[in-house]
C-alpha atoms as a PDB file:
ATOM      1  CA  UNK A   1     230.634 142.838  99.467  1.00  0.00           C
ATOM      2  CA  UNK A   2     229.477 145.874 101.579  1.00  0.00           C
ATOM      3  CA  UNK A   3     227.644 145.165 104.973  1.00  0.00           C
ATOM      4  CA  UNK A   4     223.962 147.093 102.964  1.00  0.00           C
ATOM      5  CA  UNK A   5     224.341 144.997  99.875  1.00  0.00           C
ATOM      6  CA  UNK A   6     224.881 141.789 102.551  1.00  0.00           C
ATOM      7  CA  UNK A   7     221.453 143.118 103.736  1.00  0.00           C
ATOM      8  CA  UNK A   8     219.397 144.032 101.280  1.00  0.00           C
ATOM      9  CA  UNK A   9     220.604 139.932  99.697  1.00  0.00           C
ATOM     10  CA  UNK A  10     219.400 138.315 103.035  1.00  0.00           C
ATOM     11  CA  UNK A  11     216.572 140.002 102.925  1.00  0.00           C
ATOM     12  CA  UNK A  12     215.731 139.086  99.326  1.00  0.00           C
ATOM     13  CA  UNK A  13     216.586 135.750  99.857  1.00  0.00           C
ATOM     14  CA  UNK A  14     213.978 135.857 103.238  1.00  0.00           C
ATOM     15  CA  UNK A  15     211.437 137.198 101.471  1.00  0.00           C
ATOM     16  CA  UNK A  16     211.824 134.402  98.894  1.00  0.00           C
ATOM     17  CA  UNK A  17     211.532 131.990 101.808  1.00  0.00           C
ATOM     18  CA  UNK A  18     208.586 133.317 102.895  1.00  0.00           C
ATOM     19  CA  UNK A  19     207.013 133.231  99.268  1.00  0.00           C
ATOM     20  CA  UNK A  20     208.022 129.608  98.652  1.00  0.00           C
ATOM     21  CA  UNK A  21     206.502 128.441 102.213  1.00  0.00           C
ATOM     22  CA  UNK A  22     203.627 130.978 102.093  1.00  0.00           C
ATOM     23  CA  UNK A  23     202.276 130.371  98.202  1.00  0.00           C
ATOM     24  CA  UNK A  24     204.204 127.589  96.445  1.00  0.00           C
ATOM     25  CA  UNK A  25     204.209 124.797  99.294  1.00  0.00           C
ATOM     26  CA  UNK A  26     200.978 125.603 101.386  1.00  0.00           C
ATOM     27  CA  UNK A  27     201.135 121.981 101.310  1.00  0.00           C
ATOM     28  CA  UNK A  28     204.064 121.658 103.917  1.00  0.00           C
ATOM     29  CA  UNK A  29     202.464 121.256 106.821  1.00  0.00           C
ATOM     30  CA  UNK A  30     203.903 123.383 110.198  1.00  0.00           C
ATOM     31  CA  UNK A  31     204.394 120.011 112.256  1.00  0.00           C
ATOM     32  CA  UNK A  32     206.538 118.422 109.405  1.00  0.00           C
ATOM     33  CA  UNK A  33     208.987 121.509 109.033  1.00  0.00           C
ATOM     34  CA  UNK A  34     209.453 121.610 112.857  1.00  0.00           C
ATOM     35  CA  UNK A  35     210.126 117.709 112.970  1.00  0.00           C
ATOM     36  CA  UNK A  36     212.583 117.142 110.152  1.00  0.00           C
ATOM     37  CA  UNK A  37     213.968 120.588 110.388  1.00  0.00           C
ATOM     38  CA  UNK A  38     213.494 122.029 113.975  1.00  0.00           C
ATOM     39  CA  UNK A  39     211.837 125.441 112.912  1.00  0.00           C
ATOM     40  CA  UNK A  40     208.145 126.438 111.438  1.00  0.00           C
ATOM     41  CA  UNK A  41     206.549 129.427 109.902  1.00  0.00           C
ATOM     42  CA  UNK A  42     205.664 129.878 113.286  1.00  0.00           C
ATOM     43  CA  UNK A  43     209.089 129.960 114.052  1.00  0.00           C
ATOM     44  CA  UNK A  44     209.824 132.317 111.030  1.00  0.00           C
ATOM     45  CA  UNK A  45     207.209 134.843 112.431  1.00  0.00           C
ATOM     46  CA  UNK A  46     208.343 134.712 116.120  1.00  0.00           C
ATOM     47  CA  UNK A  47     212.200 135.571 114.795  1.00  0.00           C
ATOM     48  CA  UNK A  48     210.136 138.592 113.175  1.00  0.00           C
ATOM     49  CA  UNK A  49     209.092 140.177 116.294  1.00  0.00           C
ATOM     50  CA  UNK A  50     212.137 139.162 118.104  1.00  0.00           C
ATOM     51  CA  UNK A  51     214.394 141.444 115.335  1.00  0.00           C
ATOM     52  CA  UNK A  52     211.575 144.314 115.495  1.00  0.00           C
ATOM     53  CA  UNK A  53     212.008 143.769 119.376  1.00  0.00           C
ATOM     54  CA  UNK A  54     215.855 144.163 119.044  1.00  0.00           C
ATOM     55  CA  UNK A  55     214.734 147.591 117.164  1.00  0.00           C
ATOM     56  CA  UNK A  56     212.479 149.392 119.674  1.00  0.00           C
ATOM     57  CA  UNK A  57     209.135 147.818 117.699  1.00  0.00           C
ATOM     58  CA  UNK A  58     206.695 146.182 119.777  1.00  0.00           C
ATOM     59  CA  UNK A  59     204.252 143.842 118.155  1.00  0.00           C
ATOM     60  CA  UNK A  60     202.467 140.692 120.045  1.00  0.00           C
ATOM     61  CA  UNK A  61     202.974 137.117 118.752  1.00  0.00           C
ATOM     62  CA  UNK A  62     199.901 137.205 116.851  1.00  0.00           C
ATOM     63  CA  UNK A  63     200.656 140.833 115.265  1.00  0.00           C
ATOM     64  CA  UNK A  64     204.280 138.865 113.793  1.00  0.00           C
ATOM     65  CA  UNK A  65     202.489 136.233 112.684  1.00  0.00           C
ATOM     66  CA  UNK A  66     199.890 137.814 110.613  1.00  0.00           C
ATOM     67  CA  UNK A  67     202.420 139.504 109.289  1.00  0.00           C
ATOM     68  CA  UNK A  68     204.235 136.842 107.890  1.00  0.00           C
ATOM     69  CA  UNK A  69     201.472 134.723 106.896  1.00  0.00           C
ATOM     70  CA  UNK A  70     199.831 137.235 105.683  1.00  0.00           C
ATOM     71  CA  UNK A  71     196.539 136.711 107.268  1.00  0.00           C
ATOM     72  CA  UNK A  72     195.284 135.701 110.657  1.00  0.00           C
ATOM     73  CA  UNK A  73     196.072 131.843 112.065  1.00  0.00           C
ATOM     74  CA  UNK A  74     192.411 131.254 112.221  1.00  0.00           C
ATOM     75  CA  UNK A  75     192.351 131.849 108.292  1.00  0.00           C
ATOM     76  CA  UNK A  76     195.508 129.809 107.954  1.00  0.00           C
ATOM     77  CA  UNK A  77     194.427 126.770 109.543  1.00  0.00           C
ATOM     78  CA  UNK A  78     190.968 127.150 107.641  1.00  0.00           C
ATOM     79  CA  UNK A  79     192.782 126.940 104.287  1.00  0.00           C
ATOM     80  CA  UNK A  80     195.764 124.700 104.550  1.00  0.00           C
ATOM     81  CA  UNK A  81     196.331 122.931 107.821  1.00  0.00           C
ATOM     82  CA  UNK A  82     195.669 119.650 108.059  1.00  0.00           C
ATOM     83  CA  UNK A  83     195.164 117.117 110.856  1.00  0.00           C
ATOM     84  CA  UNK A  84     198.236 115.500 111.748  1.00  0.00           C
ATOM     85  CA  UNK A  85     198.637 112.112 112.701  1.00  0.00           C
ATOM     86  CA  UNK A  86     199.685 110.973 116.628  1.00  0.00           C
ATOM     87  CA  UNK A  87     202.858 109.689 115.465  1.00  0.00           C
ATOM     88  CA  UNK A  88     203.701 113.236 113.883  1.00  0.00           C
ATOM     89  CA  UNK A  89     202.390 115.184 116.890  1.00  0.00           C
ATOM     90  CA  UNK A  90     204.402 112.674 119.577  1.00  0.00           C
ATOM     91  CA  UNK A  91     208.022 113.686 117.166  1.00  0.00           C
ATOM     92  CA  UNK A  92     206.535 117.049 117.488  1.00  0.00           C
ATOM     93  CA  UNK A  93     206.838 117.329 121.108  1.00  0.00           C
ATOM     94  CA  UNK A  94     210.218 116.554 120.925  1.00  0.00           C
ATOM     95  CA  UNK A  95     211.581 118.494 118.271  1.00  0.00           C
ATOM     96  CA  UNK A  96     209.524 121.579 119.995  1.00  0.00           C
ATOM     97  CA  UNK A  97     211.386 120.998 123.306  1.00  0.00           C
ATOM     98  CA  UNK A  98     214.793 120.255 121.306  1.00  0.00           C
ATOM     99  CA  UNK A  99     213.762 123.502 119.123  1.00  0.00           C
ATOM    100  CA  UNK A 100     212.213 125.639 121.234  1.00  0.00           C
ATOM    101  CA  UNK A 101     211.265 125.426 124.635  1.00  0.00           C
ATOM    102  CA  UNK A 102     214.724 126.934 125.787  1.00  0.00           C
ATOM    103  CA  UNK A 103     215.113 129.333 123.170  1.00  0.00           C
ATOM    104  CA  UNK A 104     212.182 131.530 124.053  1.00  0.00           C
END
């Protein structure tokens, strides 16, 4: 397989990520994909900017994540986040720092 074809397949198969976390499982809450699988749509968006970085584009963290959620957080968390329990928000500060915290 050619290094554009490679490309253009991650990218499809990003932007079907992004669909499936973004319209089919609004459900899935941010806190439960960082616990059981160490990375968010927060995440998602912040990898965003960092590869437009990489490319000379300069956009803000909340610039990335509008972006990829397709709105603002505000409207985000208005529609589909939920509050989350202490128990989920204690594992949370863990996986953030094991996650994270040094990879900024």
């Amino acid at each position: 397989m050619d290094k554009q074809t490679e490309t253009e397949i991650q990218a499809a198969a990003f932007r079907r990520l992004q669909k499936h976390l973004m319209e089919d499982r609004t459900d899935v809450q941010n806190i439960d994909l960082m616990n059981m699988a160490g990375f968010c749509r927060n995440c998602l968006a912040r990898w965003y900017q960092e590869a437009a970085s990489e490319r000379g584009i300069e956009m803000d963290k909340n610039e990335a994540r509008e972006i990829y959620y397709g709105m603002t957080m505000e409207e985000w968390k208005a529609n589909y986040q939920t509050e989350a329990s202490a128990g989920k928000q204690a594992a949370f500060e863990v996986a953030f720092k094991e996650n994270v915290t040094d990879k900024q």
